[in-house]
Protein backbone atom coordinates (compact mmCIF):
# COMPACT_ATOMS: atom_id res chain seq x y z
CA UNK A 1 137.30 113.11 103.27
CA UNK A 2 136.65 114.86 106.42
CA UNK A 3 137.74 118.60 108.04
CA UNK A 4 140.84 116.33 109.90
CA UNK A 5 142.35 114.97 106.74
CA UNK A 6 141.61 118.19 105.00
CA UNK A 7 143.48 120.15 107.17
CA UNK A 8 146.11 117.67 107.74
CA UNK A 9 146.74 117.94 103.59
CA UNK A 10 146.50 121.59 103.74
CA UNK A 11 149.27 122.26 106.43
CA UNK A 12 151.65 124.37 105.42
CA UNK A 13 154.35 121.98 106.89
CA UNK A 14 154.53 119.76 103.85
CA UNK A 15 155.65 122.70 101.25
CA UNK A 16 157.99 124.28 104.51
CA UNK A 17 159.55 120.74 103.96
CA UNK A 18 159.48 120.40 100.52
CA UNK A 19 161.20 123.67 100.03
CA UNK A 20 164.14 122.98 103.08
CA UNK A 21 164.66 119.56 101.32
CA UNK A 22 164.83 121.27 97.98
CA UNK A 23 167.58 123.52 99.13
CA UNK A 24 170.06 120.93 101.19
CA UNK A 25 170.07 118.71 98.48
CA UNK A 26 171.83 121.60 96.12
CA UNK A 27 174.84 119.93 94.65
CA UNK A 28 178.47 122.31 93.66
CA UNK A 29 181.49 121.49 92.13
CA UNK A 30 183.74 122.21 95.13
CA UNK A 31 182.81 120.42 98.48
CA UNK A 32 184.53 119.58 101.37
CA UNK A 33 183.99 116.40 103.69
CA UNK A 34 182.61 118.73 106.24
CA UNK A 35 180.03 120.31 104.15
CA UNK A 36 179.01 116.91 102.80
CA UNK A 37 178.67 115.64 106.76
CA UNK A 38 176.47 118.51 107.76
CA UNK A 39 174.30 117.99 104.12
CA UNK A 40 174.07 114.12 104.94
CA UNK A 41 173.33 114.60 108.59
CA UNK A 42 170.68 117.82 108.09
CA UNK A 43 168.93 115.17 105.16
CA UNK A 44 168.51 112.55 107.79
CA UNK A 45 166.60 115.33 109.61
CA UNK A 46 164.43 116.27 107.41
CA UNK A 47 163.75 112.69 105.88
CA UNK A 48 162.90 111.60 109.67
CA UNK A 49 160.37 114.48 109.72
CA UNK A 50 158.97 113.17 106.22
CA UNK A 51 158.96 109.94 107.66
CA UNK A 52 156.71 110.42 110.91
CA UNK A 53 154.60 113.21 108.88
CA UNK A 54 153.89 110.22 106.41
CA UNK A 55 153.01 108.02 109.33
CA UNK A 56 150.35 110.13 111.03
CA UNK A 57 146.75 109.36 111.34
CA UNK A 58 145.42 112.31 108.89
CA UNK A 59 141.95 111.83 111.60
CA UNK A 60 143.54 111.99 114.19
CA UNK A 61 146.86 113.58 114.21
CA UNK A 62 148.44 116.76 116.19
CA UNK A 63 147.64 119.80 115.13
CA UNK A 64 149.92 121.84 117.96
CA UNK A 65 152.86 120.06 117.86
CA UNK A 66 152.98 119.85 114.07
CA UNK A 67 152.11 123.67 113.85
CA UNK A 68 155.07 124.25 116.63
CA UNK A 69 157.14 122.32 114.29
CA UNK A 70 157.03 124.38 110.86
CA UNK A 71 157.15 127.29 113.10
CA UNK A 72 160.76 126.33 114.18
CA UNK A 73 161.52 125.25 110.66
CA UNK A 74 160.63 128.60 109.53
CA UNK A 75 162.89 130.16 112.07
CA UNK A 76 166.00 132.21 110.42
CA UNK A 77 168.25 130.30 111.57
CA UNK A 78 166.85 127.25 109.74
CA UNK A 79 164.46 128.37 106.98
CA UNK A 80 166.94 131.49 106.34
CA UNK A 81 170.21 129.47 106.39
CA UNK A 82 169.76 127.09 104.22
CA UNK A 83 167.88 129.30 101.52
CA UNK A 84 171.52 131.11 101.91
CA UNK A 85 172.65 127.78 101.36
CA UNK A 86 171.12 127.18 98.23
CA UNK A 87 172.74 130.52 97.26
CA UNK A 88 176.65 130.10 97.56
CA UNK A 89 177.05 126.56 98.95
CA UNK A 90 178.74 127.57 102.23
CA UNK A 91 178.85 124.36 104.91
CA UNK A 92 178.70 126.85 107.62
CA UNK A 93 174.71 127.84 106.93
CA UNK A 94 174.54 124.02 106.81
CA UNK A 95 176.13 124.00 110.37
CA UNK A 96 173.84 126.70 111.96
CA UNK A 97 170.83 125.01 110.40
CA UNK A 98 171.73 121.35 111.89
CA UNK A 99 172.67 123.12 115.48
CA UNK A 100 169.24 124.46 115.60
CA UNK A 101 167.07 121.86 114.38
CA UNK A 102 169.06 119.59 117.49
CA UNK A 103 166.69 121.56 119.87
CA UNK A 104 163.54 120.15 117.81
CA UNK A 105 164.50 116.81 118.06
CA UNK A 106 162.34 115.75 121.01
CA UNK A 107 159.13 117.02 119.01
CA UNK A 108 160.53 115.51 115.88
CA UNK A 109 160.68 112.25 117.72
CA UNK A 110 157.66 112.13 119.18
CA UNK A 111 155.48 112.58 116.43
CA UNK A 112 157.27 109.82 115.13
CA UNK A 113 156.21 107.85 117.83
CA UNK A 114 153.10 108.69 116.78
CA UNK A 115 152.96 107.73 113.35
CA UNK A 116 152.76 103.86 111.58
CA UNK A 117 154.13 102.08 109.12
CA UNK A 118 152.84 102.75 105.32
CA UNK A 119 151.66 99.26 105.93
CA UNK A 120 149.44 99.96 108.44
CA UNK A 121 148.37 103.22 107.47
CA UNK A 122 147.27 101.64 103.99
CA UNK A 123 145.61 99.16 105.73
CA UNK A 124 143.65 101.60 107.90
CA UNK A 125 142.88 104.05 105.27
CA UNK A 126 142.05 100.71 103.10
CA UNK A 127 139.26 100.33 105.94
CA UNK A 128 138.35 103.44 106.35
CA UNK A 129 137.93 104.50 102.72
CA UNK A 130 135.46 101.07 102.41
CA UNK A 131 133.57 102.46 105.49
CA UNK A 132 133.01 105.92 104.22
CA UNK A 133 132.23 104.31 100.82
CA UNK A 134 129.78 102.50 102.80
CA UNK A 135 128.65 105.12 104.56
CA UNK A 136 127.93 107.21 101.46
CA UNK A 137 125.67 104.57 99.53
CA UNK A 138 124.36 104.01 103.25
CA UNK A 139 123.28 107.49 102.80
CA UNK A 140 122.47 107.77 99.40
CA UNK A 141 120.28 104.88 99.52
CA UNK A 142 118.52 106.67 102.44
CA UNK A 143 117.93 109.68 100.72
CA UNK A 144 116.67 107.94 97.87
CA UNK A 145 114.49 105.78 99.91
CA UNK A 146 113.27 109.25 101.70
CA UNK A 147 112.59 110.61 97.75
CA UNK A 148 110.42 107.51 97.03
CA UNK A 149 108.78 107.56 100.16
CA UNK A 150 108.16 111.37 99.70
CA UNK A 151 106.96 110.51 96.58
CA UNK A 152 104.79 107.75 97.37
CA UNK A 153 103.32 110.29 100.03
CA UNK A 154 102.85 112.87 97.57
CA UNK A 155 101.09 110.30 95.32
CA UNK A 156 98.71 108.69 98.04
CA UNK A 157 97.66 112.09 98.74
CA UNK A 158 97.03 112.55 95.31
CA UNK A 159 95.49 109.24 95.15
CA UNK A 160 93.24 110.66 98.19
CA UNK A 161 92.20 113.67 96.49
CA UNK A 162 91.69 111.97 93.05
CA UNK A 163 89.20 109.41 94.97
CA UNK A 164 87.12 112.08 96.65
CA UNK A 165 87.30 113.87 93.66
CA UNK A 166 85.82 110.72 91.60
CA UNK A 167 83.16 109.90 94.59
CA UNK A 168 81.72 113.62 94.43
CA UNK A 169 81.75 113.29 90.70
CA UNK A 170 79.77 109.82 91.04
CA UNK A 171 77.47 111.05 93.43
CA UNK A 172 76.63 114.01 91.07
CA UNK A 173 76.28 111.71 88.29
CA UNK A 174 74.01 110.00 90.19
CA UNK A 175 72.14 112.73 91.15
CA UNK A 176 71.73 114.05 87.76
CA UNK A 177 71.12 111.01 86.44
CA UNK A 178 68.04 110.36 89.15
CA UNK A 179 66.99 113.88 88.16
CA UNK A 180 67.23 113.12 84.69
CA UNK A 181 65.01 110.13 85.21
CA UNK A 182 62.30 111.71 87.42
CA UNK A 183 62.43 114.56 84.47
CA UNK A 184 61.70 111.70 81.33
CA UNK A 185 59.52 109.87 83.50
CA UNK A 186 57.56 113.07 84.28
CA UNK A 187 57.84 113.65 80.37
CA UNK A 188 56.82 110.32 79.48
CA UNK A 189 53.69 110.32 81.65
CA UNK A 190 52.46 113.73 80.48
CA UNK A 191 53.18 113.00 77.06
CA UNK A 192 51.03 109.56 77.92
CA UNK A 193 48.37 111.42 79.26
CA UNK A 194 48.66 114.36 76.52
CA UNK A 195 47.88 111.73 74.20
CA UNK A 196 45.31 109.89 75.56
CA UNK A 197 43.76 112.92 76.21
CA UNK A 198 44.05 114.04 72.26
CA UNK A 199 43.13 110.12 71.51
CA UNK A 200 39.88 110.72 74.20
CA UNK A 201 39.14 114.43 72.55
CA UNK A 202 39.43 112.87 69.08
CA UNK A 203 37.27 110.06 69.40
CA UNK A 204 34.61 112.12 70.75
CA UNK A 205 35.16 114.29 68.05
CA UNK A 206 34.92 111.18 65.40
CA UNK A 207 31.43 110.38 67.60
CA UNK A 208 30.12 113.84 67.16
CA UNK A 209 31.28 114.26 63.39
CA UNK A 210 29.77 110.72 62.67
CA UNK A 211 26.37 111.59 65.06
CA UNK A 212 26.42 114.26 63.05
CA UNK A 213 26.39 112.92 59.25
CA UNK A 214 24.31 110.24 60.55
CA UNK A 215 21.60 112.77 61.82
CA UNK A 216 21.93 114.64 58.41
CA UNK A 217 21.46 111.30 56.35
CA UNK A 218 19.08 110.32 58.47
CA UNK A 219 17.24 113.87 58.08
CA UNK A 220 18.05 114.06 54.73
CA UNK A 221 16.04 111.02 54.20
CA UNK A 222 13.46 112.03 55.94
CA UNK A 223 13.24 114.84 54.57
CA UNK A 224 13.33 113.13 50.65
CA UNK A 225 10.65 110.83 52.00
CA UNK A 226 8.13 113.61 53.19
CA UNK A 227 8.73 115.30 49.55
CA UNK A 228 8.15 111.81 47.71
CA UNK A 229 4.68 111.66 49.80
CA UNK A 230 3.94 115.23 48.57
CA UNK A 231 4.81 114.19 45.24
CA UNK A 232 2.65 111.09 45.55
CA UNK A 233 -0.50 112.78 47.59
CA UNK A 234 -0.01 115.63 44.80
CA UNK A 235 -0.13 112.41 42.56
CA UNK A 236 -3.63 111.20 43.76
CA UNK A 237 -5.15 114.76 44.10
CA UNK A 238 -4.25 115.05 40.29
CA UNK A 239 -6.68 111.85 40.01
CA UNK A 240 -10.13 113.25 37.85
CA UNK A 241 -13.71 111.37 38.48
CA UNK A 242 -13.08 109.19 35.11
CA UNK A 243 -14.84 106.26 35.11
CA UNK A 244 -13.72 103.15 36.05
CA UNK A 245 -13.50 99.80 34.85
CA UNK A 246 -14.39 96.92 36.44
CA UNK A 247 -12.73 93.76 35.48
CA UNK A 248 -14.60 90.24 36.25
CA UNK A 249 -11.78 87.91 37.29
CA UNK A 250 -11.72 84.39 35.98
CA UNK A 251 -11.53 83.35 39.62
CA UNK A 252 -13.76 84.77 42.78
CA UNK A 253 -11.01 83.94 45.24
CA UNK A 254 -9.31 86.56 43.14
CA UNK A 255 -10.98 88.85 41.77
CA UNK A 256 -14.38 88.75 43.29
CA UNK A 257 -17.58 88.98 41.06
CA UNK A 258 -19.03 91.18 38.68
CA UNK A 259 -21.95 91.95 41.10
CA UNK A 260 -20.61 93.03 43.89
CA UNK A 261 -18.02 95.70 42.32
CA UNK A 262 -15.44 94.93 43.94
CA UNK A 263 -11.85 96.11 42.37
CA UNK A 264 -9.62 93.56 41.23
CA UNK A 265 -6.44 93.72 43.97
CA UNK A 266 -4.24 92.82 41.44
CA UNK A 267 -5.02 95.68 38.65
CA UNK A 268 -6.07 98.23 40.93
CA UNK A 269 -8.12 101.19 39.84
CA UNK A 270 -7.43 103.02 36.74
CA UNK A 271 -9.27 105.92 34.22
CA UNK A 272 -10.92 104.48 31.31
CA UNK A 273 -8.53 105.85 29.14
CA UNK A 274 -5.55 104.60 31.27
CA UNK A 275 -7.20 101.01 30.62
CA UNK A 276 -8.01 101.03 27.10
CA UNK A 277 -4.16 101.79 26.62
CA UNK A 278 -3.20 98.83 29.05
């Protein structure tokens, strides 16, 4: 629909007619042939008007000589006679109102030489009701197509920030993940070194702990073998000036002779007394 057609609907023509038809068409008992001429003849009137009012382009039809028109028809000597009509059924308001409606006749006429066939006019309102249909998906398809592409915008630019947003977060991951390995590796190799050093500082302690005992047994002994020659030098100086006795071996390789005093090596000296006990 468009501000044409509205304001070809809205007119206030169509109700001035409605009403005027309403009102010639009242029906009494008593009715001459004269009365029913000037009903018949002031119907053809206004069915002519309906006629080429019907038959107008609602786009394109005119607005001035269709406003002059319901101006006239609202005149009192139309619009006022037959409402007196309507009231008592007198032909003569039927008369006045058919004398001056004559003077209308040349507008009346041409707007119907402006106006179609029902025919045609269904035809072209057929056509132009499938062209503003198409119009309107025409432009509903467009605006939706302007929606999605808004939206697909909308959601590249989010796609945009998302990816910049994921890059800066990657490149901080990698960062602190570079960091993190400089850090462990830093870690690790102190730690390394820490331990070496405690392995290092440890085994030197083991070496001086085990110097140590070793230089303690090894005193210690020492020391127990300088008091076992004190015991045994305070042995011999316990020796008294006892005789001696000389034993004659059986064999001179052995035990020498008798003469010569040697000491047997295999008996050694001993006291007398020691001897006579052996």
């Amino acid at each position: 629909m468009s501000r044409w057609n509205d304001g070809f609907l809205a007119h206030p023509i169509h109700e001035t007619l409605r009403i005027c038809h309403e009102w010639t068409l009242r029906e009494f008992d008593e009715v001459d042939s004269a009365t029913v001429s000037e009903q018949r003849r002031l119907i053809r009137v206004l069915d002519l008007i309906r006629t080429a009012l019907d038959g107008l382009d609602s786009e394109v039809w005119p607005t001035a000589l269709v406003t002059n028109l319901e101006h006239h028809m609202r005149h009192a000597q139309f619009y006022k006679q037959l409402e007196a009509y309507h009231a008592d059924g007198k032909a003569d308001h039927l008369k006045v109102a058919n004398n001056h409606i004559d003077g209308q006749l040349p507008e009346i006429y041409q707007l119907v030489s402006l106006s179609r066939s029902r025919e045609e006019l269904n035809i072209m309102e057929g056509a132009e009701s499938a062209f503003e249909r198409f119009v309107k998906t025409v432009e509903k398809k467009s605006d939706e197509v302007a929606k999605e592409m808004l939206t697909n915008a909308q959601q590249l630019v989010d796609l945009e920030q998302n990816s910049k947003r994921v890059a800066l977060d990657f490149d901080e991951l990698q960062l602190n993940t570079s960091s993190k390995l400089n850090e462990w590796s830093s870690q690790f190799s102190a730690a390394q070194n820490e331990r070496a050093t405690n392995y290092s500082d440890l085994q030197i302690k083991w070496n001086e702990e085990a110097s140590s005992l070793f230089k303690s047994l090894d005193d210690a002994g020492k020391q127990e073998q300088q008091q076992r020659a004190k015991m045994y030098d305070l042995d011999l100086s316990r020796f008294d000036a006892a005789p001696l006795i000389a034993f004659t071996a059986t064999k001179e390789t052995d035990y020498g002779t008798e003469t010569d005093g040697r000491i047997p090596p295999r008996c050694g000296a001993y006291r007398a007394d020691q001897w006579a006990n052996a």
